[in-house]
PDB file of N, CA and C in Angstrom:
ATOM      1  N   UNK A   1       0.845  -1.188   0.000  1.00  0.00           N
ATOM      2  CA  UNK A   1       0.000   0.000   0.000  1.00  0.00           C
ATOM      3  C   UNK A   1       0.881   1.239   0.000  1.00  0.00           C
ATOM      4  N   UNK A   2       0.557   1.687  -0.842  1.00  0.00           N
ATOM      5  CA  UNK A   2       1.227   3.457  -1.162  1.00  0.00           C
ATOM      6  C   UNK A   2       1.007   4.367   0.092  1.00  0.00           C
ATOM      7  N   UNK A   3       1.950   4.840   0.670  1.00  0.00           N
ATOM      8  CA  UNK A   3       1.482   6.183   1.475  1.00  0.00           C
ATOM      9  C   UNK A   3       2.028   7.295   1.572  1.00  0.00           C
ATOM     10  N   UNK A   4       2.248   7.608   0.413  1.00  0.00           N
ATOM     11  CA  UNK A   4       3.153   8.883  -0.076  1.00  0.00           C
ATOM     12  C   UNK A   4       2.543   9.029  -1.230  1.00  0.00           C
ATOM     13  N   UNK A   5       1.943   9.934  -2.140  1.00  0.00           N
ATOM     14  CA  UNK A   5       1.669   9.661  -3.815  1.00  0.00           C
ATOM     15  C   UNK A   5       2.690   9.645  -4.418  1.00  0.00           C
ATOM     16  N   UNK A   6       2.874   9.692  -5.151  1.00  0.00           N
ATOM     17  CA  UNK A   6       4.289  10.036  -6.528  1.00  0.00           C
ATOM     18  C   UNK A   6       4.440  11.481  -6.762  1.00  0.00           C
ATOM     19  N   UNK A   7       5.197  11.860  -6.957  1.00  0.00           N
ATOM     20  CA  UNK A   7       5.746  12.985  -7.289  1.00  0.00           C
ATOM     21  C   UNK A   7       4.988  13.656  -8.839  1.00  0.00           C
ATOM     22  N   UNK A   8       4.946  12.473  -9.686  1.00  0.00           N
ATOM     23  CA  UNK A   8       4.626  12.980 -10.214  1.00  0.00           C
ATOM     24  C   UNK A   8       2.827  13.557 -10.699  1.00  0.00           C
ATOM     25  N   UNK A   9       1.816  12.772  -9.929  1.00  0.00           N
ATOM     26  CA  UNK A   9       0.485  12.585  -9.748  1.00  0.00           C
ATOM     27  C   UNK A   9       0.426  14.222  -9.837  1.00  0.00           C
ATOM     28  N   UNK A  10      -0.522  14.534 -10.792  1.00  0.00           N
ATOM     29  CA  UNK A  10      -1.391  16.424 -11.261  1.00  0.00           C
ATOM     30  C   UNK A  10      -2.933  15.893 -10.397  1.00  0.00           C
ATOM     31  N   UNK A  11      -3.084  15.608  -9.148  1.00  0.00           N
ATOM     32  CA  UNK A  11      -4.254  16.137  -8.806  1.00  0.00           C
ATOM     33  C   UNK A  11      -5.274  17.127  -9.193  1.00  0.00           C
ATOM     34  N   UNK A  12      -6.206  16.230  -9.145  1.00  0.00           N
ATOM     35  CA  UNK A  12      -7.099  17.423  -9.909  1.00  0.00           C
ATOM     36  C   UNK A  12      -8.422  17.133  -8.812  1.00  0.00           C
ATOM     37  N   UNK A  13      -9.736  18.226  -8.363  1.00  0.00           N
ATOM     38  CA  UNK A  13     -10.443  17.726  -7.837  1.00  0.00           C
ATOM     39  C   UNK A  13     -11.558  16.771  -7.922  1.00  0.00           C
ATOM     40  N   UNK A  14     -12.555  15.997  -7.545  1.00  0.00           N
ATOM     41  CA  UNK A  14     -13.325  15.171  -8.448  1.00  0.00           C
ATOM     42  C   UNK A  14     -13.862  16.014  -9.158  1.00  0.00           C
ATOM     43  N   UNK A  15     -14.614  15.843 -10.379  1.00  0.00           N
ATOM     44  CA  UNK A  15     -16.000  16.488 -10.862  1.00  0.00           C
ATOM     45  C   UNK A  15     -17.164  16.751 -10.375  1.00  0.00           C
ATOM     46  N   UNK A  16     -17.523  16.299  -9.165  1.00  0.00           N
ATOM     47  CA  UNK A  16     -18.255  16.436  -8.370  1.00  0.00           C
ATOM     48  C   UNK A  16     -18.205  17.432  -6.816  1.00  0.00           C
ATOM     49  N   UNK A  17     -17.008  17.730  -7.118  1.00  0.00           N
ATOM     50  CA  UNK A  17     -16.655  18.515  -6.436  1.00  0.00           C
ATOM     51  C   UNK A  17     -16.146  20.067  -6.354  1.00  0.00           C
ATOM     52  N   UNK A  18     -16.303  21.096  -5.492  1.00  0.00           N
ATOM     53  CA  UNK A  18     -16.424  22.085  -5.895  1.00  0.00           C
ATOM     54  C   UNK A  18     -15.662  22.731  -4.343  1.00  0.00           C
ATOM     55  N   UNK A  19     -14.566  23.959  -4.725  1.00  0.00           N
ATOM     56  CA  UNK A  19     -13.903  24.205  -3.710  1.00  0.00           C
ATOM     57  C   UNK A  19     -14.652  25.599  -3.298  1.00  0.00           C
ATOM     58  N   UNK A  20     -15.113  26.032  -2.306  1.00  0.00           N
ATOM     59  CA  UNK A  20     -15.492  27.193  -1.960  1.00  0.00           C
ATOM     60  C   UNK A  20     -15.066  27.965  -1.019  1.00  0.00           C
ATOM     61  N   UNK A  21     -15.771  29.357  -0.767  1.00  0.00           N
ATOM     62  CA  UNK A  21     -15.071  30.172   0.226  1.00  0.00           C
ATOM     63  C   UNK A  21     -16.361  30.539   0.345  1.00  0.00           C
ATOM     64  N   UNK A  22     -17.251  30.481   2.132  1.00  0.00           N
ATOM     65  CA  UNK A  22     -18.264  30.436   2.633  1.00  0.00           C
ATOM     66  C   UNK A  22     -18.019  32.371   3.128  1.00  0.00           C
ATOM     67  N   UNK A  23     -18.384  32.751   2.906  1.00  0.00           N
ATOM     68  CA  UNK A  23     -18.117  34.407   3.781  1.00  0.00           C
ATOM     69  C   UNK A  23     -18.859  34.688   4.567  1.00  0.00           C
ATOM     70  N   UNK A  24     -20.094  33.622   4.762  1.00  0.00           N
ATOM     71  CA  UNK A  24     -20.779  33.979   6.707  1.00  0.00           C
ATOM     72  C   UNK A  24     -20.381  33.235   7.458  1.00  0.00           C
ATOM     73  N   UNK A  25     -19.900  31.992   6.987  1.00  0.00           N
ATOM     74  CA  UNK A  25     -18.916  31.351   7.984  1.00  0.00           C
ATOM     75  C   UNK A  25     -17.519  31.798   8.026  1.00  0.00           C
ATOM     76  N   UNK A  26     -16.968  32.445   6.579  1.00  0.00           N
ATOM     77  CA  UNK A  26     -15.337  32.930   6.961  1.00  0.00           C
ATOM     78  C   UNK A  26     -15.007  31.059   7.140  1.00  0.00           C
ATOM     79  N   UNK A  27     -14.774  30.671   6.131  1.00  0.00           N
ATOM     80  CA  UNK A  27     -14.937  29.496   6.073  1.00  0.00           C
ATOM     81  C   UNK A  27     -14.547  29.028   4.547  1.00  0.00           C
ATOM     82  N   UNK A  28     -13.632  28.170   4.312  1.00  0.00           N
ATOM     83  CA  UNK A  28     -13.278  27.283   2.906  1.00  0.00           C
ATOM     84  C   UNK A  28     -13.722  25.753   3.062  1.00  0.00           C
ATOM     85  N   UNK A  29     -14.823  25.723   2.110  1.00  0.00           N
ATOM     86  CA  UNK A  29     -15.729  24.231   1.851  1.00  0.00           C
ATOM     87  C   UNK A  29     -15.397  23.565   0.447  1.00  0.00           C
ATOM     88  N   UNK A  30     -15.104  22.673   1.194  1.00  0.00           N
ATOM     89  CA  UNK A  30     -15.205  21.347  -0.344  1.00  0.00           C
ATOM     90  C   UNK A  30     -17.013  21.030   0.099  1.00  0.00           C
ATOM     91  N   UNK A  31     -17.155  21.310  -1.210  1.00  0.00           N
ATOM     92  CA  UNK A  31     -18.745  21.035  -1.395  1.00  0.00           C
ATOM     93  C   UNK A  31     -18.972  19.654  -2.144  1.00  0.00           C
ATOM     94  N   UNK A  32     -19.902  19.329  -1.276  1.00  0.00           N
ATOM     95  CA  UNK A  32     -19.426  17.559  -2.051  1.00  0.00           C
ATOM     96  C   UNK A  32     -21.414  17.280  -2.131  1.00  0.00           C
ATOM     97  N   UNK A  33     -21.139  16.462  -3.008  1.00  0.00           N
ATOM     98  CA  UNK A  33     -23.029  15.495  -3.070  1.00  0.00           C
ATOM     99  C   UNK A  33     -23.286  15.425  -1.892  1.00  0.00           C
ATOM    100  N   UNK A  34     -24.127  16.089  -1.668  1.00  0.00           N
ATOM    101  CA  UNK A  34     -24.897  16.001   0.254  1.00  0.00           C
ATOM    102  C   UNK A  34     -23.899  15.858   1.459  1.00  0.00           C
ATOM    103  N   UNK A  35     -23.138  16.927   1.209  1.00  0.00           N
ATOM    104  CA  UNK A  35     -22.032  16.917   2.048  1.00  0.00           C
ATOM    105  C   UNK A  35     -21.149  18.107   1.781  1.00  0.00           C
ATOM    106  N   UNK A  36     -20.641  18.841   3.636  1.00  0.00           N
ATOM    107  CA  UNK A  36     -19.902  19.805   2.751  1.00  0.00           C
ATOM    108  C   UNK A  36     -18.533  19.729   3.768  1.00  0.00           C
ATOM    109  N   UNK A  37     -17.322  20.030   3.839  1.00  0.00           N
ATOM    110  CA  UNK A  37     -16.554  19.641   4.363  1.00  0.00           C
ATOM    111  C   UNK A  37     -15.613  21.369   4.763  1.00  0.00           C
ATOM    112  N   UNK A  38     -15.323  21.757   6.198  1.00  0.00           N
ATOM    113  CA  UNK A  38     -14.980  22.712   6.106  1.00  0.00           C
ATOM    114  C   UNK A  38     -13.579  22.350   6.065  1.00  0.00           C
ATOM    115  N   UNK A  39     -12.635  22.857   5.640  1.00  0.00           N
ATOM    116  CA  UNK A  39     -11.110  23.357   5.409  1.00  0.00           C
ATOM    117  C   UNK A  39     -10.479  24.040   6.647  1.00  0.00           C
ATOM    118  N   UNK A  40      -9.847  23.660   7.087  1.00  0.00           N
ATOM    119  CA  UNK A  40      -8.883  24.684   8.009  1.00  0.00           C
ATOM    120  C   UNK A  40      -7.722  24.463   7.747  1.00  0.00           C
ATOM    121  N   UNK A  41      -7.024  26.007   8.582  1.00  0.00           N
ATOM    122  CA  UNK A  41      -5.446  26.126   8.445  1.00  0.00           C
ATOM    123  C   UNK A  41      -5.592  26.440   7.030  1.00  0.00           C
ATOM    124  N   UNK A  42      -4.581  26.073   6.271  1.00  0.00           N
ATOM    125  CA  UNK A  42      -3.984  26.475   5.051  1.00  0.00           C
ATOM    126  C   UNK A  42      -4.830  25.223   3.716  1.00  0.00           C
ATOM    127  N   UNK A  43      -5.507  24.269   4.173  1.00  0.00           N
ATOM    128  CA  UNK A  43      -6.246  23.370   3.856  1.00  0.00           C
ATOM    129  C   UNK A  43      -6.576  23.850   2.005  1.00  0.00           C
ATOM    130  N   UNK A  44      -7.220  24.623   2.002  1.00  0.00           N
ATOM    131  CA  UNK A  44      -7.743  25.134   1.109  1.00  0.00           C
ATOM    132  C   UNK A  44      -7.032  25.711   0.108  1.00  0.00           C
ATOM    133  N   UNK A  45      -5.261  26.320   0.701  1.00  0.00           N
ATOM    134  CA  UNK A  45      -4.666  26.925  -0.489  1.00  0.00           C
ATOM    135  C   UNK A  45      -3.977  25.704  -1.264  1.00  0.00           C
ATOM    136  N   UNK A  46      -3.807  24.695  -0.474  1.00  0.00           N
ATOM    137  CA  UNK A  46      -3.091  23.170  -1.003  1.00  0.00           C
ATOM    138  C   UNK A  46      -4.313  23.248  -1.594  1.00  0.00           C
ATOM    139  N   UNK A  47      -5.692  22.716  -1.614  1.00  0.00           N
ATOM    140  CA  UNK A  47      -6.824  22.250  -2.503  1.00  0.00           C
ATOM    141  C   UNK A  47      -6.537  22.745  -3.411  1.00  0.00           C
ATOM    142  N   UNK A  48      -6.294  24.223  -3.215  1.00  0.00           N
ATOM    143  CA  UNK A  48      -6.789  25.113  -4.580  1.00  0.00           C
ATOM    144  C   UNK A  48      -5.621  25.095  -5.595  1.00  0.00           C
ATOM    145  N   UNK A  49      -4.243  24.448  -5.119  1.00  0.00           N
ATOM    146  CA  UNK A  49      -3.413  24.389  -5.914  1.00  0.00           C
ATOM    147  C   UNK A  49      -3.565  23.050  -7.118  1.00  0.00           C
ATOM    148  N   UNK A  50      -4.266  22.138  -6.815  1.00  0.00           N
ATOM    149  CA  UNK A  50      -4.803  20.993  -7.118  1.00  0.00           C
ATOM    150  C   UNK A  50      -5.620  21.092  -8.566  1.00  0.00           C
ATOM    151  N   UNK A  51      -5.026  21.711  -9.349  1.00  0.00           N
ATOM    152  CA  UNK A  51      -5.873  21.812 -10.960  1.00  0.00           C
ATOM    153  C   UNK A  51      -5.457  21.363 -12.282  1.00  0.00           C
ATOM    154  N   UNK A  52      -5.143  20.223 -11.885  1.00  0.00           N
ATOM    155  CA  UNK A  52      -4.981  18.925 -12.770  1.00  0.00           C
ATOM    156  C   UNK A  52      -3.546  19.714 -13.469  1.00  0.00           C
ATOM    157  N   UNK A  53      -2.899  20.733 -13.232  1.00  0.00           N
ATOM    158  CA  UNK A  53      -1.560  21.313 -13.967  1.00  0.00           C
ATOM    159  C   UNK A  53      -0.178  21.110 -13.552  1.00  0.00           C
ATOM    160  N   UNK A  54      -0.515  20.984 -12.112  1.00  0.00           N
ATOM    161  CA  UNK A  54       0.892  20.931 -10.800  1.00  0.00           C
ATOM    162  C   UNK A  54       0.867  19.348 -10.924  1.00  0.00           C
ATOM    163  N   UNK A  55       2.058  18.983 -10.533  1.00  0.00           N
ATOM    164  CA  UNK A  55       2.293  17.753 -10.055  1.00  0.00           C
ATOM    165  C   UNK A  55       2.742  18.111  -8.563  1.00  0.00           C
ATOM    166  N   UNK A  56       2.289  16.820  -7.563  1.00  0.00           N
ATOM    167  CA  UNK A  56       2.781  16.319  -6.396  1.00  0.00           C
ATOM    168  C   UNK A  56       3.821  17.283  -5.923  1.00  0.00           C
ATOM    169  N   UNK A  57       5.070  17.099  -6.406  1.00  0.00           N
ATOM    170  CA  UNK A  57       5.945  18.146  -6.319  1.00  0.00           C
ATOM    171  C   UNK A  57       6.377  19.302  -6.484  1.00  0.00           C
ATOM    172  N   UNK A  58       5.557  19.451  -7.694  1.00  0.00           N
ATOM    173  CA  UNK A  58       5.134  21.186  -7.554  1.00  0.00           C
ATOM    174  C   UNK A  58       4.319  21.793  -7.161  1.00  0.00           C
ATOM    175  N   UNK A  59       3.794  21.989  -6.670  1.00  0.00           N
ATOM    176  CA  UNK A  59       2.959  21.904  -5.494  1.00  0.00           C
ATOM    177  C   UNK A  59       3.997  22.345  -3.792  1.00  0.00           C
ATOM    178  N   UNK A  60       4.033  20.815  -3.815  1.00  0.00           N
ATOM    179  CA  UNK A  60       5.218  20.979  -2.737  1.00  0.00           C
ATOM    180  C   UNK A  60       6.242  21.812  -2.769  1.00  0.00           C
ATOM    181  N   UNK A  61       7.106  22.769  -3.884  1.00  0.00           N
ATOM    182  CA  UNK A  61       7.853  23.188  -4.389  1.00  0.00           C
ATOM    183  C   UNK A  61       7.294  24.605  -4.215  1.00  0.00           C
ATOM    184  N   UNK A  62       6.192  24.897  -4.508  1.00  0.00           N
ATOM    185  CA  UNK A  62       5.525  26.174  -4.191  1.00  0.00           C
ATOM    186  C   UNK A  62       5.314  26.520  -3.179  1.00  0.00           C
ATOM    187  N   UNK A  63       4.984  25.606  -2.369  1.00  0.00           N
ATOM    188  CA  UNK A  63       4.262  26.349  -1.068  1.00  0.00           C
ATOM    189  C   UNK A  63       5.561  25.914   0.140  1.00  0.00           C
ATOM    190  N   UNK A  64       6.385  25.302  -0.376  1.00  0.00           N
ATOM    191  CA  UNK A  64       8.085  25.370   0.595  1.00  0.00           C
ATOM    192  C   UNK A  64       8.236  27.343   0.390  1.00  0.00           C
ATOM    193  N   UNK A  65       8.420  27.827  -1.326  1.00  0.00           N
ATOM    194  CA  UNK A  65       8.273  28.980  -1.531  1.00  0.00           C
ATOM    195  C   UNK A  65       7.760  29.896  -0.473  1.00  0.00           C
ATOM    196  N   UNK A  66       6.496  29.604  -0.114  1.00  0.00           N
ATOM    197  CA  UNK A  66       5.558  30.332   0.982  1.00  0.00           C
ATOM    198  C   UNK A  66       6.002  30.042   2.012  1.00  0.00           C
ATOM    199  N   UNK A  67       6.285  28.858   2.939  1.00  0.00           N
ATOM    200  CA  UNK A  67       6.124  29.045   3.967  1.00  0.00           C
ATOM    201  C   UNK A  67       7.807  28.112   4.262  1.00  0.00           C
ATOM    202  N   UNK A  68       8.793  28.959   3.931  1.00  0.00           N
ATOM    203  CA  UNK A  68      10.058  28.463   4.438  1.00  0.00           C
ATOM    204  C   UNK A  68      10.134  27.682   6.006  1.00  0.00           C
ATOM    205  N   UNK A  69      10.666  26.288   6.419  1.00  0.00           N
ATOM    206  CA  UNK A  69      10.533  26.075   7.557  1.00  0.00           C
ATOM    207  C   UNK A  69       9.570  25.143   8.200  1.00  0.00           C
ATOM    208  N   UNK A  70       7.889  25.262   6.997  1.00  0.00           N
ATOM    209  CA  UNK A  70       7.211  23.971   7.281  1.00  0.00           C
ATOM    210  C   UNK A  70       7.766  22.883   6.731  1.00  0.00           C
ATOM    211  N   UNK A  71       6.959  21.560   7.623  1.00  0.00           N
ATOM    212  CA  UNK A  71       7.332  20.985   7.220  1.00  0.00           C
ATOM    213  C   UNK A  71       6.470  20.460   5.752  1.00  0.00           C
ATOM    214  N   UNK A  72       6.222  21.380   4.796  1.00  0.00           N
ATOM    215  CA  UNK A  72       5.690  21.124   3.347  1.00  0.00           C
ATOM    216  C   UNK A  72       6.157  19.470   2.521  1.00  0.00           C
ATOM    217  N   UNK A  73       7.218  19.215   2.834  1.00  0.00           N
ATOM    218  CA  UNK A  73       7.483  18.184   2.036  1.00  0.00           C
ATOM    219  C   UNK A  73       7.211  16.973   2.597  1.00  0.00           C
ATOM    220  N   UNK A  74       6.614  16.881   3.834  1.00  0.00           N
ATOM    221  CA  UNK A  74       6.003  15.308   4.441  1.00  0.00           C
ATOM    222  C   UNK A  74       4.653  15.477   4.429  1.00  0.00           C
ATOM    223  N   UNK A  75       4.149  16.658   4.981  1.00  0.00           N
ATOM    224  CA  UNK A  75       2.580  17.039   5.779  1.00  0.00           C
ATOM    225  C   UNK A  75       1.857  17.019   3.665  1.00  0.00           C
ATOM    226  N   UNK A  76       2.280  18.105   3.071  1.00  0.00           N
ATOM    227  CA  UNK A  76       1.235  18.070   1.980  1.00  0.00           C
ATOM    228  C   UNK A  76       1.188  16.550   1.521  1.00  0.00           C
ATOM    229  N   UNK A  77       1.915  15.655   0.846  1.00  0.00           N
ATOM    230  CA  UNK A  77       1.955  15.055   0.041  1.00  0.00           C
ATOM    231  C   UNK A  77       0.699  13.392   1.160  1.00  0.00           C
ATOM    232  N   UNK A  78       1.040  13.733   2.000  1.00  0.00           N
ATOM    233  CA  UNK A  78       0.438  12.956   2.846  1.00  0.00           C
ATOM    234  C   UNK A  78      -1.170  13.275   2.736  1.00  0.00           C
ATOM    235  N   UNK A  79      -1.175  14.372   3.304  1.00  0.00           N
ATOM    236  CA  UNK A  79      -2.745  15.231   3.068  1.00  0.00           C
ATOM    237  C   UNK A  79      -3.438  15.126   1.647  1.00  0.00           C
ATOM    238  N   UNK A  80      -2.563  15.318   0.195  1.00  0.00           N
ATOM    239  CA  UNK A  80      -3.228  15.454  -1.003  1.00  0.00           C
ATOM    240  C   UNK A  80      -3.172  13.417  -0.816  1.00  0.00           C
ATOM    241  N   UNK A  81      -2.733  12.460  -0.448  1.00  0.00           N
ATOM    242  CA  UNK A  81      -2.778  10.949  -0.491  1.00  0.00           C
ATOM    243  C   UNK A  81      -3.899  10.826   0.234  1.00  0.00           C
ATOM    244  N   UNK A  82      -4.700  11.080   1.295  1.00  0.00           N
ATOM    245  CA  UNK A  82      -5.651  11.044   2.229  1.00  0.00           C
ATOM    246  C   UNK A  82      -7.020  11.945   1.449  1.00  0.00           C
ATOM    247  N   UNK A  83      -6.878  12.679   0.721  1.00  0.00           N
ATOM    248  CA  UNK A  83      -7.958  13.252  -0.437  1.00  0.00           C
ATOM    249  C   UNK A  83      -8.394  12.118  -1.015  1.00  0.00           C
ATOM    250  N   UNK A  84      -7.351  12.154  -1.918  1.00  0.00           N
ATOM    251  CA  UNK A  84      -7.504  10.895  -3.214  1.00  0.00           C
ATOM    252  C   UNK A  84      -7.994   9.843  -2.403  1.00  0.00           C
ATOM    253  N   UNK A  85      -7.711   9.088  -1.170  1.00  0.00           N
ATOM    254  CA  UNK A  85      -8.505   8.538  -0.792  1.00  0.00           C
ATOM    255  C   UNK A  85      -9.864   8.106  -0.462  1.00  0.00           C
ATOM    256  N   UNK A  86     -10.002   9.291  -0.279  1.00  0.00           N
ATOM    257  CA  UNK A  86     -11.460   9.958  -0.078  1.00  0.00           C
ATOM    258  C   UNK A  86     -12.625   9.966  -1.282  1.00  0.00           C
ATOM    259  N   UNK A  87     -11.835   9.767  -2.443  1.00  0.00           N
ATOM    260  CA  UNK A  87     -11.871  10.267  -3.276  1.00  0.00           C
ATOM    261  C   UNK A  87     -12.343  11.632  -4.026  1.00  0.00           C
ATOM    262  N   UNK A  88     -11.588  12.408  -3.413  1.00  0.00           N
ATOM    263  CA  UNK A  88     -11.953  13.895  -3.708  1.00  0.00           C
ATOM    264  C   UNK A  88     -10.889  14.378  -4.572  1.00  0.00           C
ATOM    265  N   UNK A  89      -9.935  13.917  -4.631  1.00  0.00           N
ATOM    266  CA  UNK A  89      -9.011  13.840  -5.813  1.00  0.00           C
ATOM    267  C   UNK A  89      -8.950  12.925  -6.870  1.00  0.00           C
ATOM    268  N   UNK A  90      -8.577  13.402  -7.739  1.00  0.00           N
ATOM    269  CA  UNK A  90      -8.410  12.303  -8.728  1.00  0.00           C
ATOM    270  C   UNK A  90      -7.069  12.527  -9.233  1.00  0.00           C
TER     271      UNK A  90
END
C-alpha cells in the first residue's frame, strides 16, 4: 500500500466537487453530493493548488516557496494521499 503519492500525480479535484469560500462562515468548503466539508489552516490553499496542472511536487515546491521552515514536504503530500482517498481527488 502506497502512502506517499508520486511525485509525479497532477491532482485534480473530483467532478463532483467544488472548492469554496463560505463568507458567513469565513470558512473554505469542499462542497461535495450532500455533504460539505470545512477546510482549516492552510487546507484550502493546497486544494486550490490541485488543478490537474501541478504535479505532487510542484505543489510541494511552491508552497516550501511560501512558507520556508514547514514541514511542506512530508505534511502536503500525505494530506493530497488522504484526499484521493477519499476520493476527492483524482
Amino acid at each position: 500500500m502506497r502512502t506517499v503519492p508520486e511525485t509525479d500525480w497532477r491532482p485534480v479535484l473530483a467532478p463532483v466537487i467544488v472548492l469554496r469560500h463560505d463568507r458567513v462562515r469565513g470558512a473554505d468548503l469542499l462542497v461535495l453530493p450532500e455533504r460539505v466539508v470545512v477546510l482549516t489552516g492552510r487546507a484550502a490553499m493546497v486544494v486550490g493548488l490541485c488543478d490537474g496542472t501541478r504535479s505532487v511536487g510542484g505543489i510541494v515546491d511552491e508552497l516550501t516557496e511560501c512558507f520556508p521552515g514547514a514541514p511542506v514536504a512530508t505534511d502536503v503530500p500525505s494530506f493530497l494521499d488522504q484526499l484521493r482517498k477519499e476520493g476527492w481527488l483524482q
